[in-house]
PDB file of N, CA and C in Angstrom:
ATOM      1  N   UNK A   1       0.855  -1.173   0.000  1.00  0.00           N
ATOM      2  CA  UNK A   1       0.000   0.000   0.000  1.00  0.00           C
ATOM      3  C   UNK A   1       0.902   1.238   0.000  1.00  0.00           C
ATOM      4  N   UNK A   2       0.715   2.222  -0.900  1.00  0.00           N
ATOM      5  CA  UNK A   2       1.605   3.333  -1.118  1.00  0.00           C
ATOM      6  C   UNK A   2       1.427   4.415   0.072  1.00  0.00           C
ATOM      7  N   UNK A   3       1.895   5.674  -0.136  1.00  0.00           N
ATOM      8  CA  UNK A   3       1.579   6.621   1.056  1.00  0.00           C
ATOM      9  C   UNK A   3       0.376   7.175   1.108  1.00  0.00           C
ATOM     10  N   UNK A   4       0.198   7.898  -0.269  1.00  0.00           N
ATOM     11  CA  UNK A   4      -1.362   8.304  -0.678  1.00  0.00           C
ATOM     12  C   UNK A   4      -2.507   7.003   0.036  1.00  0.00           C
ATOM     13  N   UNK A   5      -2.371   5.976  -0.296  1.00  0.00           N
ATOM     14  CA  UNK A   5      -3.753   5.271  -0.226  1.00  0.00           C
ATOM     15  C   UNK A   5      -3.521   4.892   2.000  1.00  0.00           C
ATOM     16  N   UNK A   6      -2.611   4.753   2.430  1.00  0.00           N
ATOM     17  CA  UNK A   6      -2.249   4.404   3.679  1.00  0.00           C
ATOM     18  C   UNK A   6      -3.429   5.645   4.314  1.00  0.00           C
ATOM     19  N   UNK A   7      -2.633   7.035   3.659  1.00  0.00           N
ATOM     20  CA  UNK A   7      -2.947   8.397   4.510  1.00  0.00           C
ATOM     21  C   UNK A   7      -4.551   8.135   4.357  1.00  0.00           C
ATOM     22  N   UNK A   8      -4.871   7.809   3.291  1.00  0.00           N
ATOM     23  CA  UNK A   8      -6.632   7.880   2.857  1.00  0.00           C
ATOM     24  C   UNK A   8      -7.605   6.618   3.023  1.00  0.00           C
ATOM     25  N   UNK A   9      -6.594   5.782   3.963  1.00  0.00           N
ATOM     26  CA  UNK A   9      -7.348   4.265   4.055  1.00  0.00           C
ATOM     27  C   UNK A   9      -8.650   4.532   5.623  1.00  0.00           C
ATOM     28  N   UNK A  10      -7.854   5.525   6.346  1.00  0.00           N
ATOM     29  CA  UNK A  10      -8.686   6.487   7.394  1.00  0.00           C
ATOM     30  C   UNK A  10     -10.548   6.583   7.027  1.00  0.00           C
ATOM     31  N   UNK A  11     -10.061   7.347   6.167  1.00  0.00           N
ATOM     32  CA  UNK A  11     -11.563   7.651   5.705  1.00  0.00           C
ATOM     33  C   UNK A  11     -12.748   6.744   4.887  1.00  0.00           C
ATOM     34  N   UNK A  12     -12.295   5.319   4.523  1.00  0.00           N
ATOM     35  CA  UNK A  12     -12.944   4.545   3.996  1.00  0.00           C
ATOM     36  C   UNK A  12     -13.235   3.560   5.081  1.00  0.00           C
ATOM     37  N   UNK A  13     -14.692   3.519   5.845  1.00  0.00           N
ATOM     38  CA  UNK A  13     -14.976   2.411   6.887  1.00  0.00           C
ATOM     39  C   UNK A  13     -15.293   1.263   6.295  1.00  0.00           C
ATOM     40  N   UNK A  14     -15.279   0.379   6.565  1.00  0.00           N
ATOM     41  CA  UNK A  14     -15.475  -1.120   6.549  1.00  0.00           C
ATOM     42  C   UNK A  14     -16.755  -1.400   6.089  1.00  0.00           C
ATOM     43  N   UNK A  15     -17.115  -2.317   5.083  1.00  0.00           N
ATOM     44  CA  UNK A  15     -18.646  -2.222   4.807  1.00  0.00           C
ATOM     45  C   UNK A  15     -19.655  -2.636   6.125  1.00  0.00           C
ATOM     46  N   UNK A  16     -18.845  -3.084   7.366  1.00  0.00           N
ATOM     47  CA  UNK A  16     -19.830  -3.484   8.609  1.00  0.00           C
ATOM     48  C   UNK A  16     -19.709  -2.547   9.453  1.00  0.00           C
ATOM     49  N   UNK A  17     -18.794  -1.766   9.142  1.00  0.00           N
ATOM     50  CA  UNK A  17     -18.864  -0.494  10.137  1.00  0.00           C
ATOM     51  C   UNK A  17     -19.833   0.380   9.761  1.00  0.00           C
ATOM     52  N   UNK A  18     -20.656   1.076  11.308  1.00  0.00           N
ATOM     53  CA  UNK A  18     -21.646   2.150  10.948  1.00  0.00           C
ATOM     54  C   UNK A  18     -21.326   3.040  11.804  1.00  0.00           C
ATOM     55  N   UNK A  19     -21.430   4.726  11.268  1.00  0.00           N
ATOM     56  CA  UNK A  19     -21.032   5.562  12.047  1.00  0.00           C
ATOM     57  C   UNK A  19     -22.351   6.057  12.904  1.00  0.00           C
ATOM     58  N   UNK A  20     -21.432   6.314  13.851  1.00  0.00           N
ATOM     59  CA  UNK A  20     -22.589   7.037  14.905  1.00  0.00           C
ATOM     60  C   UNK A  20     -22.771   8.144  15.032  1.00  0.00           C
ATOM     61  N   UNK A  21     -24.236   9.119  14.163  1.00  0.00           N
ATOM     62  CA  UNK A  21     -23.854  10.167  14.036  1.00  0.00           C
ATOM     63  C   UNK A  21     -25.133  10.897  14.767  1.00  0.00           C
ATOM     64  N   UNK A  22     -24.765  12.121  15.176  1.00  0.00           N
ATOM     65  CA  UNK A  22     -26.126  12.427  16.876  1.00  0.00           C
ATOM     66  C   UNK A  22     -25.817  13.801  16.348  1.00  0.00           C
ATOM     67  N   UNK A  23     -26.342  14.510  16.948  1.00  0.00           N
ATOM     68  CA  UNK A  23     -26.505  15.455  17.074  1.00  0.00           C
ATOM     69  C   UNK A  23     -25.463  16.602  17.314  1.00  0.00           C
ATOM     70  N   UNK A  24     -25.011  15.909  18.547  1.00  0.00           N
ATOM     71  CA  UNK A  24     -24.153  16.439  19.678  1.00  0.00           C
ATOM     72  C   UNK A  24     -22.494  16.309  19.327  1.00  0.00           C
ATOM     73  N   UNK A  25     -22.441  14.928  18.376  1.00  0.00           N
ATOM     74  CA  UNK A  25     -21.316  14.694  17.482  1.00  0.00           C
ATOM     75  C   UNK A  25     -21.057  15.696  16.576  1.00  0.00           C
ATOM     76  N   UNK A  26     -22.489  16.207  15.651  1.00  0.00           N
ATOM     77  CA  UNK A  26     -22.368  17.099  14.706  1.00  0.00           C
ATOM     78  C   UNK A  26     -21.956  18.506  15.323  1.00  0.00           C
ATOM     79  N   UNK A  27     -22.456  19.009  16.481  1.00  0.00           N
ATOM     80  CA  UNK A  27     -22.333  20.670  16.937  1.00  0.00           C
ATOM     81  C   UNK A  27     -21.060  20.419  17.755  1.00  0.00           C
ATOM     82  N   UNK A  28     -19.830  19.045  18.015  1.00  0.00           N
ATOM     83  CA  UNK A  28     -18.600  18.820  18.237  1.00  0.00           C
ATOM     84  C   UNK A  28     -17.884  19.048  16.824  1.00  0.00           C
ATOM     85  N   UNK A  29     -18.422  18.458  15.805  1.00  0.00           N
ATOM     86  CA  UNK A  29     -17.470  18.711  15.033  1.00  0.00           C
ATOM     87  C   UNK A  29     -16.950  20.666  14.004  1.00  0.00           C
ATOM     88  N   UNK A  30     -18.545  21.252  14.444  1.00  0.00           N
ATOM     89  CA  UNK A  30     -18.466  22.355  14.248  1.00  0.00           C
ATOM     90  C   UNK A  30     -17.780  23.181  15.070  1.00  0.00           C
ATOM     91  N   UNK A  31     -17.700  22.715  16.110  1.00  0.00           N
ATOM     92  CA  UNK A  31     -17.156  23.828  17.299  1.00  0.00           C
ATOM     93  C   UNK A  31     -15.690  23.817  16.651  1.00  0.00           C
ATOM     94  N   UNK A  32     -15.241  22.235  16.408  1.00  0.00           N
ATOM     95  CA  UNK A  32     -13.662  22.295  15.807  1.00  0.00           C
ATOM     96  C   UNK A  32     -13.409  23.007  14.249  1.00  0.00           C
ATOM     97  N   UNK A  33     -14.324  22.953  13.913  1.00  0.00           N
ATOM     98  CA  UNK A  33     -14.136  23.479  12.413  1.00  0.00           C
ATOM     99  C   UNK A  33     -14.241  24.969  12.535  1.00  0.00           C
ATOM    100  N   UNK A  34     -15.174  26.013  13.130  1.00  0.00           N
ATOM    101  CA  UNK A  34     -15.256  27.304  13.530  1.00  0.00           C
ATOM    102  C   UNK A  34     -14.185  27.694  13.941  1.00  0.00           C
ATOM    103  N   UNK A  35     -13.248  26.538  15.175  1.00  0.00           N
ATOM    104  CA  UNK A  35     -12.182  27.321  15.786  1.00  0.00           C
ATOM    105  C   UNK A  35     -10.738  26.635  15.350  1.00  0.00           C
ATOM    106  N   UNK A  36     -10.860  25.684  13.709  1.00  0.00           N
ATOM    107  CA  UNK A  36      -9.337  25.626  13.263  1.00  0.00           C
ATOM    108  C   UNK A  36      -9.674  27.239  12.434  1.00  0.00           C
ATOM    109  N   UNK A  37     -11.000  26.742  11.111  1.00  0.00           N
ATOM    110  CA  UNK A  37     -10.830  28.443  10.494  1.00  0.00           C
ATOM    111  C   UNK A  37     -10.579  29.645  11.593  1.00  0.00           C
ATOM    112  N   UNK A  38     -10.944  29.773  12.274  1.00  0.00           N
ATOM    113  CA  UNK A  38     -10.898  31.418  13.192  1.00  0.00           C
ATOM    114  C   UNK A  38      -9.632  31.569  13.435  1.00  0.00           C
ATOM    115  N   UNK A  39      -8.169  30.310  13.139  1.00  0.00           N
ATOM    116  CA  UNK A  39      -7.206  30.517  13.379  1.00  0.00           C
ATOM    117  C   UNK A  39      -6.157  30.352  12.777  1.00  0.00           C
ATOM    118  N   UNK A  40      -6.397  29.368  11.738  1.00  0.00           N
ATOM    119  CA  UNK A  40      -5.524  28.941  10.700  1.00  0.00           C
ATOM    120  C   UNK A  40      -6.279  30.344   9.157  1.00  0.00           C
ATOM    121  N   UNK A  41      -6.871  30.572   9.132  1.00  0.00           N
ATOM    122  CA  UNK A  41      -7.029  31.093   7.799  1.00  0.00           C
ATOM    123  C   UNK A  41      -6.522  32.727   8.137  1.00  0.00           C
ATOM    124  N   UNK A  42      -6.688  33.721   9.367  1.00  0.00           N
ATOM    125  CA  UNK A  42      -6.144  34.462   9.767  1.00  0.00           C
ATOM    126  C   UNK A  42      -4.789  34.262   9.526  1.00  0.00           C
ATOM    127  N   UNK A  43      -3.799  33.279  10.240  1.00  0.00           N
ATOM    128  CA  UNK A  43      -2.437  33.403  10.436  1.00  0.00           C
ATOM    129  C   UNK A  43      -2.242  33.489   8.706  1.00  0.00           C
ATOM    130  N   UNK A  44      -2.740  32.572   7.847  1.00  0.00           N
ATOM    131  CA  UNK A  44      -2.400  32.111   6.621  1.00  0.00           C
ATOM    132  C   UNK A  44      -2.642  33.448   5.755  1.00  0.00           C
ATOM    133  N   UNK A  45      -3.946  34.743   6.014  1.00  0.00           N
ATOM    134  CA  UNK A  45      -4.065  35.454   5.137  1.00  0.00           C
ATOM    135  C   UNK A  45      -2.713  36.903   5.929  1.00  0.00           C
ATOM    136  N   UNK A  46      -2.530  36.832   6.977  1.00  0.00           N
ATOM    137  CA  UNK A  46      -1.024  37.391   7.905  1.00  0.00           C
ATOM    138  C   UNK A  46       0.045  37.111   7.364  1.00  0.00           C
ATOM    139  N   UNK A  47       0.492  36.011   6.833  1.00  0.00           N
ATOM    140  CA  UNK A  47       1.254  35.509   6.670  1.00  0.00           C
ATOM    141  C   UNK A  47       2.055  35.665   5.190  1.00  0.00           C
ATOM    142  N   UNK A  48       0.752  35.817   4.244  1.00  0.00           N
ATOM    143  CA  UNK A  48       0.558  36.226   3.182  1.00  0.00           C
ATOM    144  C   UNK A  48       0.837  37.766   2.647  1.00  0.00           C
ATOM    145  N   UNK A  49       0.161  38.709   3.573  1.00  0.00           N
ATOM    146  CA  UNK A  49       0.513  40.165   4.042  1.00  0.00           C
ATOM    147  C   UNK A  49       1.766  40.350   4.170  1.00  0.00           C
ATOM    148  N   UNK A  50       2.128  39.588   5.282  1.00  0.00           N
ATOM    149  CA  UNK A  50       4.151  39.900   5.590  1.00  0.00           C
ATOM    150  C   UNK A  50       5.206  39.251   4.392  1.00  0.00           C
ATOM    151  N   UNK A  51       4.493  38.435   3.813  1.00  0.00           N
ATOM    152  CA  UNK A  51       5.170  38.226   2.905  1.00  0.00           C
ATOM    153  C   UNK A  51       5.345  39.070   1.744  1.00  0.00           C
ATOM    154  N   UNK A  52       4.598  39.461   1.017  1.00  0.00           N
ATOM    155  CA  UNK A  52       3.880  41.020   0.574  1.00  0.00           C
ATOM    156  C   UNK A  52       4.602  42.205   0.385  1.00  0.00           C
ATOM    157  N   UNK A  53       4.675  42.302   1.626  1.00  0.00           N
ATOM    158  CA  UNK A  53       5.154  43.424   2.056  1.00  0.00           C
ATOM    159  C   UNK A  53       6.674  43.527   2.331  1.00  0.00           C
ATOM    160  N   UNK A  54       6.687  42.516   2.666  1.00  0.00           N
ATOM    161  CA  UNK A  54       8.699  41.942   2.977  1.00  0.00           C
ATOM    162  C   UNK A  54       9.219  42.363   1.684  1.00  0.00           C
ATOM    163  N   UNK A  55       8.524  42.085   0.320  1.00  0.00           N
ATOM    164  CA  UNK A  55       9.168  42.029  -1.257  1.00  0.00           C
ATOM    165  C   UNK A  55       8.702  43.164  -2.333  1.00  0.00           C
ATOM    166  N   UNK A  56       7.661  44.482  -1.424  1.00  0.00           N
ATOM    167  CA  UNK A  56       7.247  45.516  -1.979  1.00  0.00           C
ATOM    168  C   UNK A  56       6.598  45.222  -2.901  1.00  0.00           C
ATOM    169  N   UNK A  57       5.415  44.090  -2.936  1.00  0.00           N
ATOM    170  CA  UNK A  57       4.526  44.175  -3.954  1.00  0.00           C
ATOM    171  C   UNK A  57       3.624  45.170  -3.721  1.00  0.00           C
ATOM    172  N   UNK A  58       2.780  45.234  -5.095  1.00  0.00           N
ATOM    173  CA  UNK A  58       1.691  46.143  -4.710  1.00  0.00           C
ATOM    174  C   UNK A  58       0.172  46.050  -4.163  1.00  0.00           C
ATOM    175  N   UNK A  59      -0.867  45.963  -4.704  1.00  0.00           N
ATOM    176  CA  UNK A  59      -2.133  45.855  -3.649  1.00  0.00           C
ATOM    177  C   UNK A  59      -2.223  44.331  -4.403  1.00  0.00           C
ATOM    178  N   UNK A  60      -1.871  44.489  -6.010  1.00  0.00           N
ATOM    179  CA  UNK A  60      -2.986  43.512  -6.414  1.00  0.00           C
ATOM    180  C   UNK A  60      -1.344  42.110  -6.239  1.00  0.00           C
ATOM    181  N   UNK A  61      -0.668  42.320  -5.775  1.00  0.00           N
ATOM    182  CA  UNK A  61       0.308  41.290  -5.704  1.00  0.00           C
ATOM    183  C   UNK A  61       0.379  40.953  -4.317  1.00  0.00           C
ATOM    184  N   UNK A  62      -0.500  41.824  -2.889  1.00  0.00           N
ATOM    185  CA  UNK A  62      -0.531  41.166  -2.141  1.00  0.00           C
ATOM    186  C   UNK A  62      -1.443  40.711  -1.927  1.00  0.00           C
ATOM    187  N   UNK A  63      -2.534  40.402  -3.008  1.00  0.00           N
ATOM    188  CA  UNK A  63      -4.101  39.884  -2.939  1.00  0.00           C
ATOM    189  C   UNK A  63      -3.464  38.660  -3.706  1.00  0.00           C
ATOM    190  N   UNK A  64      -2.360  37.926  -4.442  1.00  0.00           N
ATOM    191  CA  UNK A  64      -1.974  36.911  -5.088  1.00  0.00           C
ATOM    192  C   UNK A  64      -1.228  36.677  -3.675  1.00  0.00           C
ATOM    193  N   UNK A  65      -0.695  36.827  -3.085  1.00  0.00           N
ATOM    194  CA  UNK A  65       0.390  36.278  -2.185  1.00  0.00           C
ATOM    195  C   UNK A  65      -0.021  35.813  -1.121  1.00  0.00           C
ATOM    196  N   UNK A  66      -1.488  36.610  -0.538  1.00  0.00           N
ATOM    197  CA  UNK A  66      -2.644  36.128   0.107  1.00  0.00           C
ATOM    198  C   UNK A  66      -3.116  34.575  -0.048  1.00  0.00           C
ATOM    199  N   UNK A  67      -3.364  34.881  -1.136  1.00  0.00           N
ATOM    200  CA  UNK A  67      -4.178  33.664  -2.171  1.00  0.00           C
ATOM    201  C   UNK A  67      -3.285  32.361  -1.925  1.00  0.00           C
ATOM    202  N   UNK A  68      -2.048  32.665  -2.160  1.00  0.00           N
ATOM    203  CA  UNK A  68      -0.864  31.640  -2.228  1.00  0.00           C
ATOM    204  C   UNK A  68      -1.012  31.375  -0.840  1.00  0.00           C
ATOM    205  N   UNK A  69      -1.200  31.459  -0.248  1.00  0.00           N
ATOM    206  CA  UNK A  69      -0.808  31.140   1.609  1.00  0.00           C
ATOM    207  C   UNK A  69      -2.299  30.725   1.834  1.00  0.00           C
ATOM    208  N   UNK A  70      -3.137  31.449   1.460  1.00  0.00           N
ATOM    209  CA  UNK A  70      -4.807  30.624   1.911  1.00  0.00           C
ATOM    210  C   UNK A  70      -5.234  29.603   1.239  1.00  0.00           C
ATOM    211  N   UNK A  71      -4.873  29.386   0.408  1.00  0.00           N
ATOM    212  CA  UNK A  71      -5.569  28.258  -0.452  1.00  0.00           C
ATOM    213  C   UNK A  71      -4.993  26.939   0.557  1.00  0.00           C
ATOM    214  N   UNK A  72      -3.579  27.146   0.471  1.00  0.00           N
ATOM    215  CA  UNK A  72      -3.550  25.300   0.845  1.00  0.00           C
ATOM    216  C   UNK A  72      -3.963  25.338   2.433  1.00  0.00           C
ATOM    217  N   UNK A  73      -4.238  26.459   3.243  1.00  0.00           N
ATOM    218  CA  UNK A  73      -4.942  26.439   4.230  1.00  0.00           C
ATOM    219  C   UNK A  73      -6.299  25.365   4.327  1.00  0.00           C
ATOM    220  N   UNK A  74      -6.726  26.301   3.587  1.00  0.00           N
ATOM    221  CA  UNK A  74      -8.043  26.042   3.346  1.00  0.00           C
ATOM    222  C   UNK A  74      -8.497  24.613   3.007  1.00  0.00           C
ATOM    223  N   UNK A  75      -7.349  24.396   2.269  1.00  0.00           N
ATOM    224  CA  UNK A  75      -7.269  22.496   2.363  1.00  0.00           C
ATOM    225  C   UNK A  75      -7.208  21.698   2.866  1.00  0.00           C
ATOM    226  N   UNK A  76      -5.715  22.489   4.066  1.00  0.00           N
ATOM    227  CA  UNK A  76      -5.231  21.748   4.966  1.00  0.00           C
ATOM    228  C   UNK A  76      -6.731  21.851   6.230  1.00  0.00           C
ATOM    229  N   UNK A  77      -7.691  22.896   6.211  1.00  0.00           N
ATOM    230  CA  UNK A  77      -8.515  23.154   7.523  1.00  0.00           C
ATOM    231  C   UNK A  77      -9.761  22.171   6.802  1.00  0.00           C
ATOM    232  N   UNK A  78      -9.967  21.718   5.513  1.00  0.00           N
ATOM    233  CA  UNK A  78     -10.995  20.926   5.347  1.00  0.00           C
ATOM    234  C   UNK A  78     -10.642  19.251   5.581  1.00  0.00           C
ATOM    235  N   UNK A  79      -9.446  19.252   5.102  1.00  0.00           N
ATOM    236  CA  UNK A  79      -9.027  17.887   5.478  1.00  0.00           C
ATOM    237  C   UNK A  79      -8.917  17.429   7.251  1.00  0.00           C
ATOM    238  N   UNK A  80      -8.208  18.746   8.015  1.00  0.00           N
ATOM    239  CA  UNK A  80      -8.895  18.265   9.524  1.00  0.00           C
ATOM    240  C   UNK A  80     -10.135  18.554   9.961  1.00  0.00           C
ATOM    241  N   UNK A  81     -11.184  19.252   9.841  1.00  0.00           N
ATOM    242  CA  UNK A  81     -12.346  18.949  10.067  1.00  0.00           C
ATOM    243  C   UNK A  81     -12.664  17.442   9.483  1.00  0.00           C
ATOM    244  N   UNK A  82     -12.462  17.156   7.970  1.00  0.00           N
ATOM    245  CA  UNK A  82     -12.810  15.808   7.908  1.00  0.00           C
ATOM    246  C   UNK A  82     -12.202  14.895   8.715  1.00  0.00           C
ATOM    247  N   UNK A  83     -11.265  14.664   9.436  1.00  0.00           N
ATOM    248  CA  UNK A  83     -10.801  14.144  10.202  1.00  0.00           C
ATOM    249  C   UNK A  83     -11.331  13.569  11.567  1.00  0.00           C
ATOM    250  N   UNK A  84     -12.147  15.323  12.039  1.00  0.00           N
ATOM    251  CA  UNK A  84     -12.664  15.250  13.375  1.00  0.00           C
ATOM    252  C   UNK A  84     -14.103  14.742  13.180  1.00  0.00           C
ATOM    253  N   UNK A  85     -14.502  14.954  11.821  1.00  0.00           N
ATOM    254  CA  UNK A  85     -15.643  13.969  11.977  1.00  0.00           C
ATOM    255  C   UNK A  85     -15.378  12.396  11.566  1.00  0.00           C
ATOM    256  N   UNK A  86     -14.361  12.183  11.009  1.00  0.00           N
ATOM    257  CA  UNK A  86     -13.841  10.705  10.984  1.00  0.00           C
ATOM    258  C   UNK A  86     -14.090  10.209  12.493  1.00  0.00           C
ATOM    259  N   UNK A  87     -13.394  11.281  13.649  1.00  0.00           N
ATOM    260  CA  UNK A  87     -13.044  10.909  14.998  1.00  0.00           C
ATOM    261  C   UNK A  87     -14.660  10.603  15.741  1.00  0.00           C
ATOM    262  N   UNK A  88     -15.269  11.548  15.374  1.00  0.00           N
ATOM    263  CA  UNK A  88     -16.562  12.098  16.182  1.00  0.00           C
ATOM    264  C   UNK A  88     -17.244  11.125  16.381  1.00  0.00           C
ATOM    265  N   UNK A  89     -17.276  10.354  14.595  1.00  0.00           N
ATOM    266  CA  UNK A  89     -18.755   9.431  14.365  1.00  0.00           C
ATOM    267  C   UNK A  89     -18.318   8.088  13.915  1.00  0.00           C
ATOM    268  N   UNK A  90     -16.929   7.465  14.685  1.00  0.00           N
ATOM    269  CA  UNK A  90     -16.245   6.221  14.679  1.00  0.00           C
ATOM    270  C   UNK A  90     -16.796   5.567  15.642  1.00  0.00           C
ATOM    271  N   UNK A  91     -17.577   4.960  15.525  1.00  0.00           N
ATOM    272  CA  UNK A  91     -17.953   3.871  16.640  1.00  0.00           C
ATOM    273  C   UNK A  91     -17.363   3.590  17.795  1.00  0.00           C
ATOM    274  N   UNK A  92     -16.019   3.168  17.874  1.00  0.00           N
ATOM    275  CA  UNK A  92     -15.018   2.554  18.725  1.00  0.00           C
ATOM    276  C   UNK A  92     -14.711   4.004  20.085  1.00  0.00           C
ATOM    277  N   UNK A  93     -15.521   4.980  19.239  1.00  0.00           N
ATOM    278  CA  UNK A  93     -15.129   6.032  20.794  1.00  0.00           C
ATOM    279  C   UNK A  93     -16.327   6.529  21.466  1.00  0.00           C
ATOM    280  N   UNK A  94     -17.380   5.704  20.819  1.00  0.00           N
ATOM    281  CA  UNK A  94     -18.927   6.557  21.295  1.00  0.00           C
ATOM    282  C   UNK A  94     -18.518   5.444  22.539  1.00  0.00           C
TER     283      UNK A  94
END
């Protein structure tokens, strides 16, 4: 099994596995998703700014440099929310 399919074998349950999914699981997994964005997409569009600005671009080159730093955020903050609902609604921890 390669690295790709190892990292992504996570998210594929077992055809006898059933997730347990409530309510209370769902407004857990939001609380984590509200408070990775409220913190990761800030530092990432900051981060983007100082970079920016470190190399004297101008408005519309620190709206690309932005971009460059939020995007794989934004990936990286959807792939751990999917995660925490991997965690939330896994049987083995209800």
């Amino acid at each position: 099994m390669n690295r790709a399919a190892r990292l992504f074998s996570i998210f594929t349950p077992t055809p006898n596995e059933r997730r347990h999914v409530s309510s209370a699981s769902l407004v857990r997994v939001a609380s984590v998703s509200i408070l990775l964005f409220s913190l990761l997409v800030p530092a990432a569009l900051a981060a983007g700014w100082a970079a920016g600005m470190l190399v004297h671009l101008g408005n519309a080159g620190l709206v690309v440099s932005e971009a460059v730093f939020a995007l794989p955020m934004l990936v990286l903050c959807g792939f751990l929310v999917r995660l925490a609902y991997e965690a939330e609604t896994n049987p083995e921890n209800q």
